[in-house]
Every structure is written in C-alpha cells, then in structure tokens.
C-alpha atoms as a PDB file:
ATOM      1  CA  UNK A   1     -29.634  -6.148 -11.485  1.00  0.00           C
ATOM      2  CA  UNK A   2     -27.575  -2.911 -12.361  1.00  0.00           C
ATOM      3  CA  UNK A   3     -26.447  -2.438  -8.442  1.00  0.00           C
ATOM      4  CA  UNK A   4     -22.748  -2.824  -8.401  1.00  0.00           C
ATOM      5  CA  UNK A   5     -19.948  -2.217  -6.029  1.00  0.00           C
ATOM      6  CA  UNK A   6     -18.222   0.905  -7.554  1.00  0.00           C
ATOM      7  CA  UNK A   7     -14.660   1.586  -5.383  1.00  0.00           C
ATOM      8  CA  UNK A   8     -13.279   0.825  -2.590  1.00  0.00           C
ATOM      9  CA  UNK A   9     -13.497   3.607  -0.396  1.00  0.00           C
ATOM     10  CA  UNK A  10     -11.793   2.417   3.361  1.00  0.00           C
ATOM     11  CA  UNK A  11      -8.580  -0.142   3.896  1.00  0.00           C
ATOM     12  CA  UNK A  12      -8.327  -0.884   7.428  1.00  0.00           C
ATOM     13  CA  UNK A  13      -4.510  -1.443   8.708  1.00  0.00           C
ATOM     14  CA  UNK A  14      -3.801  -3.298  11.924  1.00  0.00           C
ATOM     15  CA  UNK A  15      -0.509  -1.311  13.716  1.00  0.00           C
ATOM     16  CA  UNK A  16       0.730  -2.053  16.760  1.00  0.00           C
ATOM     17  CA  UNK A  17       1.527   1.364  17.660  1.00  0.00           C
ATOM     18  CA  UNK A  18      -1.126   4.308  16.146  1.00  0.00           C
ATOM     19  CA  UNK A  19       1.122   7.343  16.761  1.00  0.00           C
ATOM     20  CA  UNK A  20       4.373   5.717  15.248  1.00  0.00           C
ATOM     21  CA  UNK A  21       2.477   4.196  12.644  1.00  0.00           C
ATOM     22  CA  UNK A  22       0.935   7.673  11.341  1.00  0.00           C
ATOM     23  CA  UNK A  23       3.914   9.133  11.405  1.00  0.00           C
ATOM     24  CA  UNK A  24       5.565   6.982   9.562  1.00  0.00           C
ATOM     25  CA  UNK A  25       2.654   6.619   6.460  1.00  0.00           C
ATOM     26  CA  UNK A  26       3.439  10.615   6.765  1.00  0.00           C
ATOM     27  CA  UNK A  27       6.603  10.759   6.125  1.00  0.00           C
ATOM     28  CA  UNK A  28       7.375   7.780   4.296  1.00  0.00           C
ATOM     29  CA  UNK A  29       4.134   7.412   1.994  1.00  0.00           C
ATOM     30  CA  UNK A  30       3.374  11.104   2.145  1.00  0.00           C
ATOM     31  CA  UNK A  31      -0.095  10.496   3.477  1.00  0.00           C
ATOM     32  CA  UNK A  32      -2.307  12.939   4.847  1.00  0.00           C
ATOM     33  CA  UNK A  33      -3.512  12.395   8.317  1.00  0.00           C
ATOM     34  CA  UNK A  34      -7.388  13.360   9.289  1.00  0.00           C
ATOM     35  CA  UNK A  35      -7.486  12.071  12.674  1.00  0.00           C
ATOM     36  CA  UNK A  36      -5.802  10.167  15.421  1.00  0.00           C
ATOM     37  CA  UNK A  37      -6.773   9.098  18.889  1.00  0.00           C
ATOM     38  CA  UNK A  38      -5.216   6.171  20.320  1.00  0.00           C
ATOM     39  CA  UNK A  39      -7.047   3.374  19.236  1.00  0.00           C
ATOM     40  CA  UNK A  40      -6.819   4.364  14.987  1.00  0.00           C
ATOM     41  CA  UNK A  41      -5.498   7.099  12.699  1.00  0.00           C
ATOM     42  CA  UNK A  42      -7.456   8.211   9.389  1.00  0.00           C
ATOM     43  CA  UNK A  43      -5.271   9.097   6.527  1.00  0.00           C
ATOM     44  CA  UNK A  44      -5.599   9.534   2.747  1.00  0.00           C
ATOM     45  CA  UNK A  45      -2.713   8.607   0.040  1.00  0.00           C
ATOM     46  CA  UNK A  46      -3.110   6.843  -3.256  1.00  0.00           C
ATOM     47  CA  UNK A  47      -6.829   8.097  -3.604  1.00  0.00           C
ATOM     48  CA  UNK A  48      -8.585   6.394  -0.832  1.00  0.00           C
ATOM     49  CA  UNK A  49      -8.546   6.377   2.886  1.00  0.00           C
ATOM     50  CA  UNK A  50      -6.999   4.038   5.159  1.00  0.00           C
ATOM     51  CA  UNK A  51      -7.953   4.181   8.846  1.00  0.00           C
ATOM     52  CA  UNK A  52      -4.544   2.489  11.086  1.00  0.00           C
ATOM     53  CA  UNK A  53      -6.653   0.404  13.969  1.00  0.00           C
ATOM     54  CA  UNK A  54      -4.424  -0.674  17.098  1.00  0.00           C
ATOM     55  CA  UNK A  55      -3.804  -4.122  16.726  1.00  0.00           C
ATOM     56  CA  UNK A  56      -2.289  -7.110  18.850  1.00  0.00           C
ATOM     57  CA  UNK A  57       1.877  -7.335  18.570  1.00  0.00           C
ATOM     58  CA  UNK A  58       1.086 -10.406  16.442  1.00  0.00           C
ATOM     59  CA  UNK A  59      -1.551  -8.691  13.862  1.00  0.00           C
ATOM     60  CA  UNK A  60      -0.789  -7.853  10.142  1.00  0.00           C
ATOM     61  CA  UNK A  61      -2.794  -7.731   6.872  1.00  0.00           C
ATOM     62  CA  UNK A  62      -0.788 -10.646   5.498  1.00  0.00           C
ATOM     63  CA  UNK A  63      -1.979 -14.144   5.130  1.00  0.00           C
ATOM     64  CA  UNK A  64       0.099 -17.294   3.887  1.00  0.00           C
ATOM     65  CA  UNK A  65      -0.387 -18.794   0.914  1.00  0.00           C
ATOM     66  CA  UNK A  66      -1.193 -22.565   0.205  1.00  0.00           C
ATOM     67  CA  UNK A  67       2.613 -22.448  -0.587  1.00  0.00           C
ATOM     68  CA  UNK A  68       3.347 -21.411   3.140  1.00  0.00           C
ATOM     69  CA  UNK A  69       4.689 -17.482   1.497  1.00  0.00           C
ATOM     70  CA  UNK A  70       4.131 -14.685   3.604  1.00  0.00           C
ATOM     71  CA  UNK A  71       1.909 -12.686   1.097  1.00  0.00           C
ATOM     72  CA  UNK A  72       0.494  -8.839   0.720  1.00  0.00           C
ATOM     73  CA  UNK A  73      -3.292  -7.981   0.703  1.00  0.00           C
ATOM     74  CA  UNK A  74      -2.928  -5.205  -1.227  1.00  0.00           C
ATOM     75  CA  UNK A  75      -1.229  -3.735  -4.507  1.00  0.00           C
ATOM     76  CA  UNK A  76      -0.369  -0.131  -5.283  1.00  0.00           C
ATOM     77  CA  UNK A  77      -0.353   0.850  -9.157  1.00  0.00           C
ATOM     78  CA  UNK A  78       2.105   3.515 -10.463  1.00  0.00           C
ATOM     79  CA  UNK A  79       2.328   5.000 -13.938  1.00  0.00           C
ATOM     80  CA  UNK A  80       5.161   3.288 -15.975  1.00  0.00           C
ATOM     81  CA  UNK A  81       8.771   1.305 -15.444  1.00  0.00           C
ATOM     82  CA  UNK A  82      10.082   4.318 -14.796  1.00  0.00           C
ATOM     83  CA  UNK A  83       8.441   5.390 -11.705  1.00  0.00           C
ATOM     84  CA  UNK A  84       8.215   1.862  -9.987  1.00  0.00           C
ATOM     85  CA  UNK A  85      12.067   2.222 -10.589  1.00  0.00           C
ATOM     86  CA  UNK A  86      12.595   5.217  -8.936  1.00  0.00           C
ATOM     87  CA  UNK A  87       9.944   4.711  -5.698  1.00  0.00           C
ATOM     88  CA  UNK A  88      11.886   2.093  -5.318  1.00  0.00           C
ATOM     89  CA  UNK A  89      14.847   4.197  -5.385  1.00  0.00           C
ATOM     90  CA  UNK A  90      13.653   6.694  -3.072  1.00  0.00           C
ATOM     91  CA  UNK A  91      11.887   3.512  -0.702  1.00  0.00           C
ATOM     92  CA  UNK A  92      15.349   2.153  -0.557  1.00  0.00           C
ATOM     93  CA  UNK A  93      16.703   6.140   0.200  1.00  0.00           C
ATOM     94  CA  UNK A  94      13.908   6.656   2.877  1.00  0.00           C
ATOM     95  CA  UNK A  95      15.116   3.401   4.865  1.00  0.00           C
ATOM     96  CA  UNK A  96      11.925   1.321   3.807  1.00  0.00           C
ATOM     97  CA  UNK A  97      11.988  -2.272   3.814  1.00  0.00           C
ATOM     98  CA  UNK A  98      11.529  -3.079   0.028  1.00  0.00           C
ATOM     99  CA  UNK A  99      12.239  -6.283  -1.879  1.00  0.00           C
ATOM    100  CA  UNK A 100      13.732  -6.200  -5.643  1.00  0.00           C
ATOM    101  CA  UNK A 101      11.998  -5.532  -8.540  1.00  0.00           C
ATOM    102  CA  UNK A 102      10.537  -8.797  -9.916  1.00  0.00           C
ATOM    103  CA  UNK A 103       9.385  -9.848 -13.259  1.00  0.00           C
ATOM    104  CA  UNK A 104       6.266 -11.741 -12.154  1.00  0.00           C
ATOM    105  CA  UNK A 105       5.725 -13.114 -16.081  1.00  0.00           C
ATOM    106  CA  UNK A 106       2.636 -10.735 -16.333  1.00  0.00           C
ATOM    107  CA  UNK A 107       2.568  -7.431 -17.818  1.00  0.00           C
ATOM    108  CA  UNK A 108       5.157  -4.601 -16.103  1.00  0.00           C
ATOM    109  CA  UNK A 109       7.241  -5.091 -12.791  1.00  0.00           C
ATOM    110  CA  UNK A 110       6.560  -5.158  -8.997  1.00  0.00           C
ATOM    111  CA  UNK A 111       7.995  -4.977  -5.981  1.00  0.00           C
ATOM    112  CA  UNK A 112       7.150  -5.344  -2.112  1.00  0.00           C
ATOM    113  CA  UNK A 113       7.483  -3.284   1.009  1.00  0.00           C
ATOM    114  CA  UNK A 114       6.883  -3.547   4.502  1.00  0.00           C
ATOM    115  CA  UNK A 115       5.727  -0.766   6.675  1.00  0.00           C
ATOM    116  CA  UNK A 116       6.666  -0.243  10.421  1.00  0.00           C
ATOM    117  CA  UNK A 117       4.045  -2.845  11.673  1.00  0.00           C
ATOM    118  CA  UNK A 118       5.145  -5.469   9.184  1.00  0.00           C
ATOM    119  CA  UNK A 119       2.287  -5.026   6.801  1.00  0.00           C
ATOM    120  CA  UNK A 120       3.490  -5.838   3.294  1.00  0.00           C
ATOM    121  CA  UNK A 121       2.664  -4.109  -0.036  1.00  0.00           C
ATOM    122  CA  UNK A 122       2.523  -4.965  -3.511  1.00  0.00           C
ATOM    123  CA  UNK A 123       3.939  -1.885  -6.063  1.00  0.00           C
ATOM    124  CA  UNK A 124       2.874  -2.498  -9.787  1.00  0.00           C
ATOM    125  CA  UNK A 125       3.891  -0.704 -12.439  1.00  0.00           C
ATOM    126  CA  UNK A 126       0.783  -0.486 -14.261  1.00  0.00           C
ATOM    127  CA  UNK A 127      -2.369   1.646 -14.035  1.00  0.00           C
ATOM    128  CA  UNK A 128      -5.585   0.145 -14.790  1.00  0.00           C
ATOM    129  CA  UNK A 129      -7.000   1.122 -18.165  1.00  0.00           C
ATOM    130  CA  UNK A 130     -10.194   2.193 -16.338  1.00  0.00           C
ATOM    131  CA  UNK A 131      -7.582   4.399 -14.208  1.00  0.00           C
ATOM    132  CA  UNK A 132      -6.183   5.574 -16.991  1.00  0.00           C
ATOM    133  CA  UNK A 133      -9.513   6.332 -18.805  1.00  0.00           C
ATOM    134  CA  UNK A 134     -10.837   8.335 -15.734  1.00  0.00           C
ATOM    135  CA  UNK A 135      -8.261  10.453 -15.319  1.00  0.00           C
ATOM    136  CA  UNK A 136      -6.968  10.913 -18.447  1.00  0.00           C
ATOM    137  CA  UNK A 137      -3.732   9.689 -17.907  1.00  0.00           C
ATOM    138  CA  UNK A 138      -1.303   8.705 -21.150  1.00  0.00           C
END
C-alpha cells in the first residue's frame, strides 16, 4: 500500500477563554487569525492551522507521564542555537511563561512555554532534514 498520511494539517487547542486566547497567539506567537465566534478561533502560525475550541477551566493539551511530569503534546522546530536562544529571549521579553534552555542529551536544545490557558510547548532547535530539504533551508 503506497497511501500514507502526508502532514498534519489541524491542531486543536482547548482555551478556556476564545477571545483572550486569540489575542494572545496574536500577539505573542504572531499568528494570524481566520475566524472567531465564541465557541473556537482559527489561526495559522508555524505552517499549519490551529483552531482554539472553548474548553472546561480544567482542560489542557498536556498529559502526565508514567513519571507523574506535567508534559507538552507538541514541539515547535526553529532553525539553529541561535534562534531558540533568542525566542527565548524575546518569550522571556513578551512576558511568556518559558522554562530554561535544556540539554535533553539529543541533538540541539529545547525549551518549554505555556500559553494563557496553560497549554505547554516544546521549542527545538532543529529543523527536520525533510524540512530542510523542502524548503531549501541551509
């Protein structure tokens, strides 16, 4: 069989608060909004779309691990040291909830924020190669 999943096209956010929540993916993440009503928002950042779904106080995209850590569902890739460093500069700047850059014993560094409804993110500082490849990025 040849059929294959080829991207992910839609990440669905639970946020307790639709309006607040766009906003801040706006002017935080620089995202673009498409729509809003009041039960989701559809936006675009990072090349795909995320809709923001109203959500129960007590929602998030997180899950524990078998460790009992709070973990991320999702991890953003930037282009080198260098830029992880200063997002998470300007994250820091823009009064965004970030954790330190960690040396996870795996290729390049990370680090972690959490947006307004507590969701937490993953930042790596590597592109994939098939990234890379596609956009012909050095």
């Amino acid at each position: 069989m040849n059929d294959t999943l080829l991207r992910v096209g839609t990440t669905y956010i639970p946020v307790q608060d639709v309006k607040q929540a766009s906003q801040w993916y706006v002017e935080k993440l620089g995202a673009t909004l498409n729509y809003q009503d009041d039960d989701k928002a559809i936006l675009n950042f990072a090349n795909q779309s995320f809709f923001l779904v109203h959500s129960s106080r007590e929602q998030s995209s997180n899950f524990m691990d078998q460790h009992g850590n709070e973990r991320f569902s999702m991890t953003f890739e930037v282009n080198g040291l260098e830029t992880l460093e200063r997002i998470h500069k300007q994250y820091k700047e823009l009064g965004i909830e970030v954790g330190e850059i960690e040396n996870r014993g795996h290729a390049g560094r990370n680090f972690v924020f959490t947006d307004i409804s507590g969701n937490k993110f993953d930042v790596w500082s590597e592109l994939s190669p098939q990234f890379k490849e596609k956009y012909n990025i050095k």
